[in-house]
N, C-alpha and C. Protein backbone atom coordinates (compact mmCIF):
# COMPACT_ATOMS: atom_id res chain seq x y z
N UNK A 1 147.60 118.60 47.38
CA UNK A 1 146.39 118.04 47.93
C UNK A 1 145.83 118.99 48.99
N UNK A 2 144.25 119.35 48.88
CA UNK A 2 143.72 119.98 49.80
C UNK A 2 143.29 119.42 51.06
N UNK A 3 143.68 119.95 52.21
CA UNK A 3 143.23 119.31 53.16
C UNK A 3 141.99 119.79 54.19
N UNK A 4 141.47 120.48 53.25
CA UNK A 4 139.85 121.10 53.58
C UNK A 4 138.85 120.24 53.14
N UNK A 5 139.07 119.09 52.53
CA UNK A 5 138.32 118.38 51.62
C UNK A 5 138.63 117.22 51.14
N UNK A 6 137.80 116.69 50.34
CA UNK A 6 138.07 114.91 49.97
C UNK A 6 138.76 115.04 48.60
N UNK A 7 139.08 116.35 47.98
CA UNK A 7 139.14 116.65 46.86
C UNK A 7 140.80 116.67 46.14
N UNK A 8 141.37 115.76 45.81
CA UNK A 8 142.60 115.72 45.56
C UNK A 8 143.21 116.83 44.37
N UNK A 9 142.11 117.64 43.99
CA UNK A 9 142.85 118.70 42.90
C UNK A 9 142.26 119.40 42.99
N UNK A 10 142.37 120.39 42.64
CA UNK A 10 142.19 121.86 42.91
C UNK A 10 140.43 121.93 42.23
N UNK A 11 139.49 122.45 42.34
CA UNK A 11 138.61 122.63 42.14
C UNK A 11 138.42 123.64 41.11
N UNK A 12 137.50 123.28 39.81
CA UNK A 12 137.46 124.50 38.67
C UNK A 12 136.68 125.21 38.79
N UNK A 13 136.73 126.57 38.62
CA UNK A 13 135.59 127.60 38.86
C UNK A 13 135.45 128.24 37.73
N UNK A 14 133.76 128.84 37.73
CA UNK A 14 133.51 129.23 36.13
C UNK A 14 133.07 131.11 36.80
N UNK A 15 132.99 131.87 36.00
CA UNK A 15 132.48 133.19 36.36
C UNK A 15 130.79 133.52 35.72
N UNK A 16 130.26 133.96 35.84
CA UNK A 16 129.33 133.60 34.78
C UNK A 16 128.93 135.24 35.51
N UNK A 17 128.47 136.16 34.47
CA UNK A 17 127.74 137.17 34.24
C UNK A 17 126.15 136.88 34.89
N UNK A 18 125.48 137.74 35.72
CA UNK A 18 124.09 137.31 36.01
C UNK A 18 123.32 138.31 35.04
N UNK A 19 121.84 138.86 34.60
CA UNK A 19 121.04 139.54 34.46
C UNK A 19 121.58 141.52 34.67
N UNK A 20 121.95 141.17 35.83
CA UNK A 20 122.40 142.89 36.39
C UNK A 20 123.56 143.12 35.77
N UNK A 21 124.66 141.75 35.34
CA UNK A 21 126.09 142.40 34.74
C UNK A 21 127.21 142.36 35.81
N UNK A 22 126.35 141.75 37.08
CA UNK A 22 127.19 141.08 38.41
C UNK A 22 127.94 139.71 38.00
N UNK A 23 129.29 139.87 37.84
CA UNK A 23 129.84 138.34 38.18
C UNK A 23 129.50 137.56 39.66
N UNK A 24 129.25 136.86 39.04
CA UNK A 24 129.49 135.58 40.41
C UNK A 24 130.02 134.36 39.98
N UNK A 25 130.69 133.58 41.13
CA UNK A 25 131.35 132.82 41.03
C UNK A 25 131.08 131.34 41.43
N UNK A 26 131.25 130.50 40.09
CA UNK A 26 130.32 129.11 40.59
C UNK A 26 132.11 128.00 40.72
N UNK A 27 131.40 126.82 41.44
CA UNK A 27 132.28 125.27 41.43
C UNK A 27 131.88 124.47 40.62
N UNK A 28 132.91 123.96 39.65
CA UNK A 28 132.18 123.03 38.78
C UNK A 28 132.22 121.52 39.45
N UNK A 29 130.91 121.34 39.78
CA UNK A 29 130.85 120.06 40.49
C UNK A 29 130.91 118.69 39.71
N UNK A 30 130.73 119.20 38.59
CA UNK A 30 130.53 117.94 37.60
C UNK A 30 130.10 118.01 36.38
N UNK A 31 131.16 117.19 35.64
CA UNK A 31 130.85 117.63 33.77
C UNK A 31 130.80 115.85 33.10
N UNK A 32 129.89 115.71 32.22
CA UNK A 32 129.97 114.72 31.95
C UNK A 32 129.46 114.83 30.20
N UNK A 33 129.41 114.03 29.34
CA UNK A 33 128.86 114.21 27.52
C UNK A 33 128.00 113.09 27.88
N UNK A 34 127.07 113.29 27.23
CA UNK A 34 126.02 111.67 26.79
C UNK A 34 126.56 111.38 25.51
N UNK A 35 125.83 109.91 25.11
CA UNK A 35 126.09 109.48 23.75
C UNK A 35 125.65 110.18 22.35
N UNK A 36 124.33 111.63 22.54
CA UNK A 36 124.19 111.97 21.66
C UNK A 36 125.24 113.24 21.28
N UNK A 37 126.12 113.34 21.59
CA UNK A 37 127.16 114.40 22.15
C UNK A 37 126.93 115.72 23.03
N UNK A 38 125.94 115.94 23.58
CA UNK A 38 125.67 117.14 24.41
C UNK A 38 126.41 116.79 25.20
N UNK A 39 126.98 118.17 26.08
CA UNK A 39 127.63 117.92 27.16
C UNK A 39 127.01 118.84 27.99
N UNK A 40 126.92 118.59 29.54
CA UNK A 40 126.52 119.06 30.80
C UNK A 40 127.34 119.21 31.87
N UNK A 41 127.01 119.93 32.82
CA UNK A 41 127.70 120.82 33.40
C UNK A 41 126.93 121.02 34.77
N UNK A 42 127.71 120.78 35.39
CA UNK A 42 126.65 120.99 37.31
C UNK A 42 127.47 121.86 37.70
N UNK A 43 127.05 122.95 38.24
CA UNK A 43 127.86 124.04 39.04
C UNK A 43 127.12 124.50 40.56
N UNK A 44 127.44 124.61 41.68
CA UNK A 44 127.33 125.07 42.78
C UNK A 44 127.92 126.60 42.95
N UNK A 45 127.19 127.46 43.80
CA UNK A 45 127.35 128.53 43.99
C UNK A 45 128.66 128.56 44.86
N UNK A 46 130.35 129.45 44.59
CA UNK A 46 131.05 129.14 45.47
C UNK A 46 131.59 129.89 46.84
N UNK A 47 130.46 130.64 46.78
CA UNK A 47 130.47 132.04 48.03
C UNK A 47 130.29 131.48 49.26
N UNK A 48 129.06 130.19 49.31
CA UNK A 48 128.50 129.95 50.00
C UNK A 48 129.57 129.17 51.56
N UNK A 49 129.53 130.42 52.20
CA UNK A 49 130.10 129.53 53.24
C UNK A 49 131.02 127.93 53.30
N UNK A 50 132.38 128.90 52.69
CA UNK A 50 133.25 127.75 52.60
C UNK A 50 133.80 127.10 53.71
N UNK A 51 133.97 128.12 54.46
CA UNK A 51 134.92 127.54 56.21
C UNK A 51 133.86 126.91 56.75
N UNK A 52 132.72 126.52 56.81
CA UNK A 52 131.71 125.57 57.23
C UNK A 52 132.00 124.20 56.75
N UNK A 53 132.03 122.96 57.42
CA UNK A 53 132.46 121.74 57.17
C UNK A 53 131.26 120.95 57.94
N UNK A 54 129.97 121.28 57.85
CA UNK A 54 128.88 120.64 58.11
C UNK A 54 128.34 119.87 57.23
N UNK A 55 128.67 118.69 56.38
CA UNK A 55 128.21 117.64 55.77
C UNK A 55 126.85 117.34 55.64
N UNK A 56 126.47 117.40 57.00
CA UNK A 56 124.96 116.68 57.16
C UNK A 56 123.99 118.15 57.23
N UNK A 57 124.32 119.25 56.94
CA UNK A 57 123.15 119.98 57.42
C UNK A 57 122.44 120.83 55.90
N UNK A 58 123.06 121.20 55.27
CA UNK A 58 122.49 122.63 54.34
C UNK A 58 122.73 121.66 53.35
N UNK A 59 121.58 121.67 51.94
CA UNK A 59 121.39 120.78 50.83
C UNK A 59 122.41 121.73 50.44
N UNK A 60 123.15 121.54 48.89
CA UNK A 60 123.86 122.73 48.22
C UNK A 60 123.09 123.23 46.56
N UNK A 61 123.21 124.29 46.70
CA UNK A 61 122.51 123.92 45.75
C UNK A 61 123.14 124.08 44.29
N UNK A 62 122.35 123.12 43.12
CA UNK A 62 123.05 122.74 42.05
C UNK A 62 122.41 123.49 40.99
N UNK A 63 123.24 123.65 40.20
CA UNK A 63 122.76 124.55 38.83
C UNK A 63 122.83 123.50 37.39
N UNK A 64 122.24 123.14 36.81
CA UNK A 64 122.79 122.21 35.44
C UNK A 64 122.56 123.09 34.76
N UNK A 65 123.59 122.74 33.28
CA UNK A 65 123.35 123.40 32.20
C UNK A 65 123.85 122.37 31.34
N UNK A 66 123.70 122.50 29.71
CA UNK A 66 123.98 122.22 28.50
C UNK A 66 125.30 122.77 27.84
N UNK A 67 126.38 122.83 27.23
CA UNK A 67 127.32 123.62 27.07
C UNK A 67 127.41 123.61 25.67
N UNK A 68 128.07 124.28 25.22
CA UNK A 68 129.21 124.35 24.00
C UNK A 68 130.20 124.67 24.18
N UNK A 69 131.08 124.46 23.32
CA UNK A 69 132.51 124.99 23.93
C UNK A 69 132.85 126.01 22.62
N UNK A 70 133.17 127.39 22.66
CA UNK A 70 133.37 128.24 22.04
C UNK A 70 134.98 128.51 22.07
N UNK A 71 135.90 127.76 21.35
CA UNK A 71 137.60 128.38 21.83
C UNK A 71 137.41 128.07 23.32
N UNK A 72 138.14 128.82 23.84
CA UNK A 72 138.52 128.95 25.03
C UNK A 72 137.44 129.22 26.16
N UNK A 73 136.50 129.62 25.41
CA UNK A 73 134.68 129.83 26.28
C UNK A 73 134.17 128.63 26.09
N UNK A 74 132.89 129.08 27.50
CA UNK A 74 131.65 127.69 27.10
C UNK A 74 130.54 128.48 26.82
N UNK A 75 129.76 128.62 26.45
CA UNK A 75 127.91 128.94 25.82
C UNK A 75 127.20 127.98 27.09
N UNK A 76 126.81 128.59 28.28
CA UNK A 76 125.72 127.41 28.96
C UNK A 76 124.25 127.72 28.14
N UNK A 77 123.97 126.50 28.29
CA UNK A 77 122.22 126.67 27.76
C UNK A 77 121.46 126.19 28.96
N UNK A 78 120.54 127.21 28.99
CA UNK A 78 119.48 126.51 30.39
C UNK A 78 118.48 124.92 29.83
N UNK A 79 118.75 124.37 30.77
CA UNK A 79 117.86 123.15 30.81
C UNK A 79 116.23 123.36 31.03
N UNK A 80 115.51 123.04 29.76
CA UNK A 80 114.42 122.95 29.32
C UNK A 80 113.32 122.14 29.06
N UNK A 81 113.93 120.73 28.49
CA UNK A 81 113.55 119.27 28.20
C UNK A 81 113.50 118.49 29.34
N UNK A 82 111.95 118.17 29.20
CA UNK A 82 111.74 117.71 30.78
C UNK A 82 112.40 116.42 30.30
N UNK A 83 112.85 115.74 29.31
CA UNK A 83 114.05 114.85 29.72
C UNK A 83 114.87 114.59 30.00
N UNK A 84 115.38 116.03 29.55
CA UNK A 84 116.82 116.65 30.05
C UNK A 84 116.95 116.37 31.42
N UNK A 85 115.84 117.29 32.00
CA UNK A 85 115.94 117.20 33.58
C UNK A 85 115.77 115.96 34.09
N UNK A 86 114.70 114.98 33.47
CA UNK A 86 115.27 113.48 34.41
C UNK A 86 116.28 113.12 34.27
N UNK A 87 117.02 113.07 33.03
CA UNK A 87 118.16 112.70 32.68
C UNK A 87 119.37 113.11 33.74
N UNK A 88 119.29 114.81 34.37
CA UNK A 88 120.04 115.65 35.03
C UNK A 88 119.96 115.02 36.78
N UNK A 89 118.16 114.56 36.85
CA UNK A 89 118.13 114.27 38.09
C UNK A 89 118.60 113.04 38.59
N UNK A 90 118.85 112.01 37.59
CA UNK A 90 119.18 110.47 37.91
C UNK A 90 120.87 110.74 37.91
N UNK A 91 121.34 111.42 37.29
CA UNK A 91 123.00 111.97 37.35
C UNK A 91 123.48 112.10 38.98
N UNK A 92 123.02 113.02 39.34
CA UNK A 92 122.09 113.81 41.03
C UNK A 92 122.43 112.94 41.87
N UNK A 93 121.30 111.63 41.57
CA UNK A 93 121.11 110.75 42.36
C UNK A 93 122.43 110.22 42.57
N UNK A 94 122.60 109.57 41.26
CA UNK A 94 123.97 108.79 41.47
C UNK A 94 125.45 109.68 41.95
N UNK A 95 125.41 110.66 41.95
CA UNK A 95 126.82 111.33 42.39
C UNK A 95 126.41 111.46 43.99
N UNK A 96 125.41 111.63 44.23
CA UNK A 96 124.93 111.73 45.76
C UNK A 96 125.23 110.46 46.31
N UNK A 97 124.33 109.83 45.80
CA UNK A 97 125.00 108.13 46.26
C UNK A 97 126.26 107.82 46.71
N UNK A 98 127.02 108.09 45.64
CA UNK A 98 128.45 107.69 45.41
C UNK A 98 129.33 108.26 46.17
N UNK A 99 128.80 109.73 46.86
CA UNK A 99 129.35 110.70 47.50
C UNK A 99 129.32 109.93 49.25
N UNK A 100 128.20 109.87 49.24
CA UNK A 100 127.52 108.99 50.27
C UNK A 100 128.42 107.81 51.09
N UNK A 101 128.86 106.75 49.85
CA UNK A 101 129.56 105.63 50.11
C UNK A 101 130.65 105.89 50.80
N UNK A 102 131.51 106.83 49.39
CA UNK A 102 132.89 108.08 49.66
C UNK A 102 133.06 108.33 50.97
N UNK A 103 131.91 108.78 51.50
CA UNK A 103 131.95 109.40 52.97
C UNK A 103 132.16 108.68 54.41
N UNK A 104 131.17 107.33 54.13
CA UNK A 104 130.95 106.43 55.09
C UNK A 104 131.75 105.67 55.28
């Protein structure tokens, strides 16, 4: 158990190649499938000032994607369908919420 955090297991991290051929390194904040079987994927950037434990100040910011799972790889697909994205943003809401409660 970490005691930097509310987080009872170890946190998964993905690498992902940018444009230039730079790795960087994301947190997977959250994976979930809908009923039509797509599955999604929220990732946070994980560079960002970890020894900071300011809750209330800096939004974080979130990345969604679409996945496949290739073997042992995933395929992200960028989110496109502006239903997608409500779909992505009411997810948002509710993990924020819930995070919220968690906290208080």
């Amino acid at each position: 158990m970490s005691e930097n955090g509310n987080h009872e297991h170890e946190q998964e991290m993905i690498v992902i190649s940018n444009e230039d051929g730079q790795e960087e390194t994301f947190e997977v904040l959250f994976q979930f499938e809908r009923d039509n079987g797509h599955k999604y994927i929220l990732l946070t950037p994980a560079d960002e000032d970890e020894g900071e434990d300011d809750d209330e100040t800096a939004e974080q910011e979130v990345y969604p994607f679409r996945y496949e799972e290739d073997g042992e790889n995933i395929n992200l697909i960028p989110i496109e369908d502006e239903s997608e994205w409500d779909m992505i943003e009411e997810v948002l809401h509710t993990l924020e919420t819930e995070l919220n409660h968690d906290d208080g």
